[in-house]
PDB file of N, CA and C in Angstrom:
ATOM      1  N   UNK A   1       0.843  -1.185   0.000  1.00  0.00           N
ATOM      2  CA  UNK A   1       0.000   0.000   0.000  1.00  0.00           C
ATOM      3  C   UNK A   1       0.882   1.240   0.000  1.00  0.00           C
ATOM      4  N   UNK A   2       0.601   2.125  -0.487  1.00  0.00           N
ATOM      5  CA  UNK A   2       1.279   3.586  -0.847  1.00  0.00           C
ATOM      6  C   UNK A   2       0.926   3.923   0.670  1.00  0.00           C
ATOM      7  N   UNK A   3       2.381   5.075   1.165  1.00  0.00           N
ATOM      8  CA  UNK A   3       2.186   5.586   2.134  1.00  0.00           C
ATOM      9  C   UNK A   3       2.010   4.832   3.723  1.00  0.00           C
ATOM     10  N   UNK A   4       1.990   3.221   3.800  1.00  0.00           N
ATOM     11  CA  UNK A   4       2.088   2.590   4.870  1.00  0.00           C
ATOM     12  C   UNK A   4       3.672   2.693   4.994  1.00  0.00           C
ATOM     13  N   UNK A   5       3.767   2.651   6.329  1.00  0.00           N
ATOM     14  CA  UNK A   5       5.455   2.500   6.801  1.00  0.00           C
ATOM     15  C   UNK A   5       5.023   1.101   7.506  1.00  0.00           C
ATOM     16  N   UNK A   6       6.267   0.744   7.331  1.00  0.00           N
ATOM     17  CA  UNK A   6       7.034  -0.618   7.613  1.00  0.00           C
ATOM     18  C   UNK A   6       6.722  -1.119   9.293  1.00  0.00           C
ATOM     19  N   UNK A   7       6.344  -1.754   9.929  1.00  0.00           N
ATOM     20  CA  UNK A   7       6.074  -2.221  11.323  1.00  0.00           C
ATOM     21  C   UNK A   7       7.478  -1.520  11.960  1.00  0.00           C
ATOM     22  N   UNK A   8       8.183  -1.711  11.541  1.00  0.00           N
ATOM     23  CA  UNK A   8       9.613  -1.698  12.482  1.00  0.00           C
ATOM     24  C   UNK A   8      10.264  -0.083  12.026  1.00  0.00           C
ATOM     25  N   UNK A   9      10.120   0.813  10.993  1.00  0.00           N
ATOM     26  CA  UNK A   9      10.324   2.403  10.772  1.00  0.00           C
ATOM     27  C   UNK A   9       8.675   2.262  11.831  1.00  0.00           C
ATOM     28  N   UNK A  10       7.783   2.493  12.300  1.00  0.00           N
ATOM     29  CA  UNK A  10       6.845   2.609  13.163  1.00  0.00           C
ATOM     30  C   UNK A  10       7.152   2.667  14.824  1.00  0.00           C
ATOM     31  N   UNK A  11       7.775   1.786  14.860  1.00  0.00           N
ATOM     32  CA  UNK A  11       7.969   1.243  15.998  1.00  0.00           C
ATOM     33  C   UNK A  11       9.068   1.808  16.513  1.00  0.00           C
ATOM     34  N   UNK A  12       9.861   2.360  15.363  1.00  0.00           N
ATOM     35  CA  UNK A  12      11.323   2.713  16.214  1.00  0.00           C
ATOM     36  C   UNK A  12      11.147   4.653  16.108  1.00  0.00           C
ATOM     37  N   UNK A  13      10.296   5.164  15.514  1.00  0.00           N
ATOM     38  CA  UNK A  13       9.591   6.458  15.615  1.00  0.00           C
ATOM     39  C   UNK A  13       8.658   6.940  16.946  1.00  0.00           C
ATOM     40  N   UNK A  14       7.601   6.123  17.575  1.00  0.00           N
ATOM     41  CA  UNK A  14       7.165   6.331  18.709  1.00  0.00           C
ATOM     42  C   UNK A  14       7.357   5.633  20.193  1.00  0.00           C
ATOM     43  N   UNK A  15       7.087   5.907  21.193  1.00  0.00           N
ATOM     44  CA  UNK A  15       7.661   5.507  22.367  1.00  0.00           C
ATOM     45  C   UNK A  15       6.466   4.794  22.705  1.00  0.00           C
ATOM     46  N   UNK A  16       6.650   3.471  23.847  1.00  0.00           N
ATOM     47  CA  UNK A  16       5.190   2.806  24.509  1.00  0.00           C
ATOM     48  C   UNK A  16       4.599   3.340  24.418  1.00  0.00           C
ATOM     49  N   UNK A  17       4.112   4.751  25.816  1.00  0.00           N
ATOM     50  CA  UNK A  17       3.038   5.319  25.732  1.00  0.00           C
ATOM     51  C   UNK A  17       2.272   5.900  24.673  1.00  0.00           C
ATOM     52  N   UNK A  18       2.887   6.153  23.319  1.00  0.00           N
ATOM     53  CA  UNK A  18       2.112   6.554  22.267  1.00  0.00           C
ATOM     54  C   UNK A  18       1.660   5.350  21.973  1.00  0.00           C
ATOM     55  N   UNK A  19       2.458   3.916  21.776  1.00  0.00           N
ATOM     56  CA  UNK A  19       2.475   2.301  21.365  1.00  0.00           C
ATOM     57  C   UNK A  19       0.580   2.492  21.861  1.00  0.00           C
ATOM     58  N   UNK A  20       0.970   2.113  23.518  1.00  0.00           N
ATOM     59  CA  UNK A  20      -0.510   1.791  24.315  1.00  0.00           C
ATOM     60  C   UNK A  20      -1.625   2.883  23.444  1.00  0.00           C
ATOM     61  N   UNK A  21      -1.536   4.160  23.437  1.00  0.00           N
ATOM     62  CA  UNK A  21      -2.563   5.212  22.994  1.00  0.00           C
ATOM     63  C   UNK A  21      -3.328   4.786  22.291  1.00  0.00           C
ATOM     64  N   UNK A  22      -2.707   4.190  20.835  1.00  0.00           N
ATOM     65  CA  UNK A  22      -2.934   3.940  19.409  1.00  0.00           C
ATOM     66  C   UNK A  22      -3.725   2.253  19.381  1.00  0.00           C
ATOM     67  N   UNK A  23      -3.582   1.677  20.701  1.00  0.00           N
ATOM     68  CA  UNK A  23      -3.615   0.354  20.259  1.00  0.00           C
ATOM     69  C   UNK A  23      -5.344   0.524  20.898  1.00  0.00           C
ATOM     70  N   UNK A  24      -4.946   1.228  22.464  1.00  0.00           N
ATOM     71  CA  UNK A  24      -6.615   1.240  22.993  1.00  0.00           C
ATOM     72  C   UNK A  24      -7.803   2.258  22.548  1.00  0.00           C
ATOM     73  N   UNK A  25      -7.101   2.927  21.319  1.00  0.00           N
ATOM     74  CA  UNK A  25      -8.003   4.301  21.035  1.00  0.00           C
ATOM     75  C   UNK A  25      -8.943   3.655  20.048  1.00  0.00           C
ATOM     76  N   UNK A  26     -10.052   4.576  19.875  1.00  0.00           N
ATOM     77  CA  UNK A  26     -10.953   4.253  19.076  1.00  0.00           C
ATOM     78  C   UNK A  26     -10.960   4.454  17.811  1.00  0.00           C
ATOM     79  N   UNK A  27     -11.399   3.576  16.798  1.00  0.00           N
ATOM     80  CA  UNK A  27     -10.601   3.654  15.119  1.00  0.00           C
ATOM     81  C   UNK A  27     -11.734   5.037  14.655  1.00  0.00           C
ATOM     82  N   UNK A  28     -11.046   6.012  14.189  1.00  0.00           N
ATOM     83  CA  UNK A  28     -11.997   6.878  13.646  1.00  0.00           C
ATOM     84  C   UNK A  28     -12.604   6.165  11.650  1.00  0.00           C
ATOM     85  N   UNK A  29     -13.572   6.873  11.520  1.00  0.00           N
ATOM     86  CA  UNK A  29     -14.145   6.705  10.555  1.00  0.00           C
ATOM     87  C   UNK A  29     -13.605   7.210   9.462  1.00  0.00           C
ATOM     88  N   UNK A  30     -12.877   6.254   8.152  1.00  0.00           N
ATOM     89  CA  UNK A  30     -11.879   6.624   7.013  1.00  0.00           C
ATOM     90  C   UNK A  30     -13.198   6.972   5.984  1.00  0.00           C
ATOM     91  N   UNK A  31     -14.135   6.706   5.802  1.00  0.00           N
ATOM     92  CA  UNK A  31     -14.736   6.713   4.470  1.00  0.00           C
ATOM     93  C   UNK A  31     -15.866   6.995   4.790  1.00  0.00           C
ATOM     94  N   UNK A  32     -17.124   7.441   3.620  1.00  0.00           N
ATOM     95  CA  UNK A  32     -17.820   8.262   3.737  1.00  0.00           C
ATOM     96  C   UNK A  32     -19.609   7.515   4.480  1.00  0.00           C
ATOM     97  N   UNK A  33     -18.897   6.145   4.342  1.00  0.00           N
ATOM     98  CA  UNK A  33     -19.864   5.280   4.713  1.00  0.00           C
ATOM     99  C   UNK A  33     -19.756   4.454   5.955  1.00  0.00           C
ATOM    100  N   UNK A  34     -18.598   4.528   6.311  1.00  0.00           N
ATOM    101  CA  UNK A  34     -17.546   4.318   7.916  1.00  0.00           C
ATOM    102  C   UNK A  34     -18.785   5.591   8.753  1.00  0.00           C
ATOM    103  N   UNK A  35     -19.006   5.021  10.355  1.00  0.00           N
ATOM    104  CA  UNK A  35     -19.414   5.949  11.381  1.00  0.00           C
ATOM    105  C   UNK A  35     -19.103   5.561  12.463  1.00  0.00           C
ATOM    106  N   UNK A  36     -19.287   6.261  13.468  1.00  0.00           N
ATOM    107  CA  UNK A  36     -18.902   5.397  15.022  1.00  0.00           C
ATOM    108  C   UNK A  36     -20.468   5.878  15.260  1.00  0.00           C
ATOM    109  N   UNK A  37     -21.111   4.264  16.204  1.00  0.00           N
ATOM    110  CA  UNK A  37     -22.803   4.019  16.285  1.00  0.00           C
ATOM    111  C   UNK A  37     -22.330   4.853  17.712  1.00  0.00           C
ATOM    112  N   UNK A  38     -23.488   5.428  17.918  1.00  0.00           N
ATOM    113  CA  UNK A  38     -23.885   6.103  19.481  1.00  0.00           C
ATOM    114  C   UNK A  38     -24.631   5.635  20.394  1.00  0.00           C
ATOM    115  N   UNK A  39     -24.338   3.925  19.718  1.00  0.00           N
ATOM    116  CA  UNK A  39     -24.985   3.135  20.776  1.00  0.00           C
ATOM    117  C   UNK A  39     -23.567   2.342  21.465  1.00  0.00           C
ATOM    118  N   UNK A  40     -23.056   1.536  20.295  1.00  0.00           N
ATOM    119  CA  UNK A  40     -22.177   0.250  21.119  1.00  0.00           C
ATOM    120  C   UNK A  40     -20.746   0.583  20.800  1.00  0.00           C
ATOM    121  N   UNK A  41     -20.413   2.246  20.046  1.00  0.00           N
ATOM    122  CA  UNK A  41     -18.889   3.235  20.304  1.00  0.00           C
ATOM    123  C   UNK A  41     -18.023   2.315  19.068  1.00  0.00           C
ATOM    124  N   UNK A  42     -18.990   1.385  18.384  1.00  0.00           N
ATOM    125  CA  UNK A  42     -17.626   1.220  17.750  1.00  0.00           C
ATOM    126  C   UNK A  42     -18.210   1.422  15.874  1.00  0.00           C
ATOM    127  N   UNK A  43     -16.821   1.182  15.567  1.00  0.00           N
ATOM    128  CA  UNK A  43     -16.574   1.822  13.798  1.00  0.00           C
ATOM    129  C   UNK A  43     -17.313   1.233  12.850  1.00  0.00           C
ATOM    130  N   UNK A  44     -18.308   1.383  12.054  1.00  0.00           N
ATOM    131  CA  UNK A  44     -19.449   0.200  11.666  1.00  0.00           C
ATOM    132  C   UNK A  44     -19.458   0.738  10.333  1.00  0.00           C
ATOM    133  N   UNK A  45     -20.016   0.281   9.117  1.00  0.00           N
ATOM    134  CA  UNK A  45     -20.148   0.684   7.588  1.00  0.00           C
ATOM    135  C   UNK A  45     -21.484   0.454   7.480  1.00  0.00           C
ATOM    136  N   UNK A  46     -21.878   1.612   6.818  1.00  0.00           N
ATOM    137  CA  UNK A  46     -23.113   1.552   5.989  1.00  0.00           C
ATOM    138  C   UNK A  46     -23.060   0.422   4.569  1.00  0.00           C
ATOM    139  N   UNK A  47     -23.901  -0.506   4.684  1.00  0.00           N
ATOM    140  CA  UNK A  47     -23.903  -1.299   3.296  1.00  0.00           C
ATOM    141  C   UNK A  47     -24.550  -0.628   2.542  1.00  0.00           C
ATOM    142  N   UNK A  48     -24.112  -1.129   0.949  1.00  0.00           N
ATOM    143  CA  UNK A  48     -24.338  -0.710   0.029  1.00  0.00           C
ATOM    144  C   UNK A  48     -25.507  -0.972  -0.544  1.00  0.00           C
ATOM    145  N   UNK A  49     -26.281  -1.967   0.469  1.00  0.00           N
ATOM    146  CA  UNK A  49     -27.558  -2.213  -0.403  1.00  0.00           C
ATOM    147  C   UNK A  49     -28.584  -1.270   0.592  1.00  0.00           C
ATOM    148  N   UNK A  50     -28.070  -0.442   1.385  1.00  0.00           N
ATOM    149  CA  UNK A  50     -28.747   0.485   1.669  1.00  0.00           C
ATOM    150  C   UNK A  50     -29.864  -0.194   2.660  1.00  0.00           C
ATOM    151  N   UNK A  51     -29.551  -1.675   3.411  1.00  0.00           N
ATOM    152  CA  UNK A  51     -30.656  -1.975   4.260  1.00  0.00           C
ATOM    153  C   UNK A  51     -29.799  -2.659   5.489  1.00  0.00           C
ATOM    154  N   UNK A  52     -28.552  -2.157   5.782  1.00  0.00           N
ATOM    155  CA  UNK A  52     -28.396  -2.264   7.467  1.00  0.00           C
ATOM    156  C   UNK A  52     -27.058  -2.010   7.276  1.00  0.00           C
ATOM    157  N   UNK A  53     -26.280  -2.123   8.480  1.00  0.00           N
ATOM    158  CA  UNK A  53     -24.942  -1.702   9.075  1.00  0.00           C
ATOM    159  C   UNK A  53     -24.653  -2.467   9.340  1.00  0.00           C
ATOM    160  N   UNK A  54     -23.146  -2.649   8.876  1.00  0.00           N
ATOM    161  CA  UNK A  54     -22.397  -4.103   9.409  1.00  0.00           C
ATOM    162  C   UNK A  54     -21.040  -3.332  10.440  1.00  0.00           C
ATOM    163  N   UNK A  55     -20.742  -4.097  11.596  1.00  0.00           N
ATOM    164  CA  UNK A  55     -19.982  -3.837  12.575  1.00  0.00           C
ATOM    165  C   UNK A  55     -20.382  -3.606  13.731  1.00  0.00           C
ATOM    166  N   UNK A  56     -21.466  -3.795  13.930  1.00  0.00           N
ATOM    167  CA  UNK A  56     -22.186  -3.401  15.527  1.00  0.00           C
ATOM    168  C   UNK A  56     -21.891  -4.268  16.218  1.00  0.00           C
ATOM    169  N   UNK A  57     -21.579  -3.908  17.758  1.00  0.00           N
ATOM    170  CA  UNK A  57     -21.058  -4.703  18.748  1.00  0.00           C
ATOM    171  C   UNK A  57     -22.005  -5.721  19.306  1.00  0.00           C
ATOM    172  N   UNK A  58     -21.844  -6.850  19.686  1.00  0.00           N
ATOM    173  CA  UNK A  58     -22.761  -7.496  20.255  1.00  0.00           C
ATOM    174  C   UNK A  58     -23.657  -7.263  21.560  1.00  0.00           C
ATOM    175  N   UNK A  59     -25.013  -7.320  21.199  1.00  0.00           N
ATOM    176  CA  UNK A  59     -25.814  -6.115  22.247  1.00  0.00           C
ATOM    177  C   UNK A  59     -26.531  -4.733  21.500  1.00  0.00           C
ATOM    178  N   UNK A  60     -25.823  -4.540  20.241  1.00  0.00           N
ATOM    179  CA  UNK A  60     -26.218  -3.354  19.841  1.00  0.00           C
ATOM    180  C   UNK A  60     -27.367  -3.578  19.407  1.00  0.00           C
ATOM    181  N   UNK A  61     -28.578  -3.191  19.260  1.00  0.00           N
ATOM    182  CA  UNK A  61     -29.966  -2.895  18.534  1.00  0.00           C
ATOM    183  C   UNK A  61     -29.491  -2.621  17.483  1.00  0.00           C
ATOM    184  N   UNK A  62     -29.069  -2.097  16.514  1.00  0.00           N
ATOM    185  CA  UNK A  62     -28.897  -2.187  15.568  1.00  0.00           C
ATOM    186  C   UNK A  62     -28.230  -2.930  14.662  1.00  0.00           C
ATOM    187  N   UNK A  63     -27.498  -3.957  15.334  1.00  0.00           N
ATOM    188  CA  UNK A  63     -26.681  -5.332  14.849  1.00  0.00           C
ATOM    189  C   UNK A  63     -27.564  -5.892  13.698  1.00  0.00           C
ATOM    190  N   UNK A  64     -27.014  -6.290  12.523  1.00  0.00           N
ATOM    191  CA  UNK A  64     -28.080  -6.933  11.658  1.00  0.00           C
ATOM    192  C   UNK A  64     -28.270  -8.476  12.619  1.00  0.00           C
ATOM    193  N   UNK A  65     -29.204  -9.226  12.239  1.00  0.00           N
ATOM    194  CA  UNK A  65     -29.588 -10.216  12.660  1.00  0.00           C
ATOM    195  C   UNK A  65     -29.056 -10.978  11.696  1.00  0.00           C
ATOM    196  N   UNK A  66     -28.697 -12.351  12.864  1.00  0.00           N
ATOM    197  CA  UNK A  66     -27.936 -13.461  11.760  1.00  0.00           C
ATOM    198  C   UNK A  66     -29.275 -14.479  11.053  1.00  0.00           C
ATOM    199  N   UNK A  67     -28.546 -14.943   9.889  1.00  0.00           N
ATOM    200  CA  UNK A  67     -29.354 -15.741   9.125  1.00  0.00           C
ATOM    201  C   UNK A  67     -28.839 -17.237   8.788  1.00  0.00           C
ATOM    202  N   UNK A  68     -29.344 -18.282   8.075  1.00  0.00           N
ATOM    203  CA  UNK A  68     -28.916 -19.250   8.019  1.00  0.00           C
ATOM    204  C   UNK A  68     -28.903 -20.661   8.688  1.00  0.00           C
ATOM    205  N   UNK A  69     -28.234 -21.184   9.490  1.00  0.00           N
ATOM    206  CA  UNK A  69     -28.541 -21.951  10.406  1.00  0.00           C
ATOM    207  C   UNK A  69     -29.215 -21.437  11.880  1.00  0.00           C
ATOM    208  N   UNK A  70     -29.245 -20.073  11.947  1.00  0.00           N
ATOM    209  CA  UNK A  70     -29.576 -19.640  12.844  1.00  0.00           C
ATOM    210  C   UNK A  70     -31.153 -19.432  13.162  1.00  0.00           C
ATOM    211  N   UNK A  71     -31.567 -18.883  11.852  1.00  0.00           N
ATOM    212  CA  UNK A  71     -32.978 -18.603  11.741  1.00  0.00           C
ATOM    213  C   UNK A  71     -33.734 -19.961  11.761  1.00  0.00           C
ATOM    214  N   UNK A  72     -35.164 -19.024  12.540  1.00  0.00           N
ATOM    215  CA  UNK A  72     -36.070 -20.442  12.476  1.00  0.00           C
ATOM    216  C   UNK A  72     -36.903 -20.386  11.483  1.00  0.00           C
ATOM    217  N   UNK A  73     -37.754 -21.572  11.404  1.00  0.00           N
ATOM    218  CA  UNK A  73     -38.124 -21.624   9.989  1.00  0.00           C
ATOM    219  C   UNK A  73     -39.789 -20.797  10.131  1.00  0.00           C
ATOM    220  N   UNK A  74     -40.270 -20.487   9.044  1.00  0.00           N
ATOM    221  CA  UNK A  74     -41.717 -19.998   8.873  1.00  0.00           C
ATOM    222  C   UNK A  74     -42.571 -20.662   9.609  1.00  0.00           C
ATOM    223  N   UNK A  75     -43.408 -19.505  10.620  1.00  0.00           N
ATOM    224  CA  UNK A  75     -45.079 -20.306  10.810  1.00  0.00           C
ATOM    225  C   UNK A  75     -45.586 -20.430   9.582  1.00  0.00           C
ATOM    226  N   UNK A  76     -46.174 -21.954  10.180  1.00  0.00           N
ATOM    227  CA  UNK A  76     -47.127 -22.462   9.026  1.00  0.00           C
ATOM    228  C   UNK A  76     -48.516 -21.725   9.257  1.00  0.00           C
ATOM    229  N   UNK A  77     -48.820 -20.721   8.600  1.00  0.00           N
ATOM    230  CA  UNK A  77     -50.291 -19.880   8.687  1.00  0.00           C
ATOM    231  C   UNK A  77     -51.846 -20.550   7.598  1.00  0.00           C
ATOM    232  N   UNK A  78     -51.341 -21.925   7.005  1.00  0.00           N
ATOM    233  CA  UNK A  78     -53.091 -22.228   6.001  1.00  0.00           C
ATOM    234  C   UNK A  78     -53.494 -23.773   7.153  1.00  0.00           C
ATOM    235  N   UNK A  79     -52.455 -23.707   8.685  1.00  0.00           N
ATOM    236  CA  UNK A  79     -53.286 -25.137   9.444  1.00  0.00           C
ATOM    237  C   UNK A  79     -52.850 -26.246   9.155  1.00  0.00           C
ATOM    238  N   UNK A  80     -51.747 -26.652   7.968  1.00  0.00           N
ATOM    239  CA  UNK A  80     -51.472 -28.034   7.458  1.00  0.00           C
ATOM    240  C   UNK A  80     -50.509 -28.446   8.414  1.00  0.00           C
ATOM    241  N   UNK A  81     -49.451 -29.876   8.064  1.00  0.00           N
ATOM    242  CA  UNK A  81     -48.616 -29.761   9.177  1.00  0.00           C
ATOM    243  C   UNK A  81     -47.476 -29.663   7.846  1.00  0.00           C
ATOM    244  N   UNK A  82     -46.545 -30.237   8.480  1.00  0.00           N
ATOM    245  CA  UNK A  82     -45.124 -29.993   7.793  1.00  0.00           C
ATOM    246  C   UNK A  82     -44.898 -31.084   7.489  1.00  0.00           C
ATOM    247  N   UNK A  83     -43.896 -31.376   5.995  1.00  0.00           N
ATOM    248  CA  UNK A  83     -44.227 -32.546   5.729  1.00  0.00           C
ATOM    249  C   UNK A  83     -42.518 -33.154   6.232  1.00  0.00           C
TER     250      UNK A  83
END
C-alpha cells in the first residue's frame, strides 16, 4: 500500500506510551460510509444495499440479525402440518 510504513520504521519512531494510545483508542471513521454508532462506540459501515450496518457490537440494537442456520423456519399460517 502507498504511504504505509514498515512495522519496524513505526515502531522505532514512537515511544510505549504513544504504542498503548494507538492500540486502545478508538478507530476513527476513514470513508464516507464508515461511522462510530452512538450506541455500542464502535466503527461500523453503511452497506451498500442500503438496508443495514455491518460492525455493531454485540448487544447493539442495531446489529443486523444473523441468518442461516440460525434462523427459524416460517409459521405455518393455512393449518397443514409440515411434511
Amino acid at each position: 500500500m502507498v504511504g504505509v510504513k514498515p512495522l519496524e520504521d513505526l515502531l522505532g519512531e514512537i515511544d510505549r506510551d504513544e504504542l498503548d494510545r494507538r492500540i486502545c483508542s478508538h478507530p476513527k471513521p476513514r470513508t464516507s460510509r464508515e461511522f462510530v454508532c452512538p450506541e455500542c462506540e464502535a466503527r461500523c459501515t453503511r452497506l451498500l444495499n442500503k438496508d443495514g450496518e455491518a460492525g455493531h457490537a454485540k448487544g447493539c440494537s442495531r446489529r443486523l440479525r444473523r441468518t442461516g442456520s440460525v434462523r427459524k423456519p416460517p409459521m405455518l399460517t393455512d393449518g397443514g402440518e409440515r411434511e
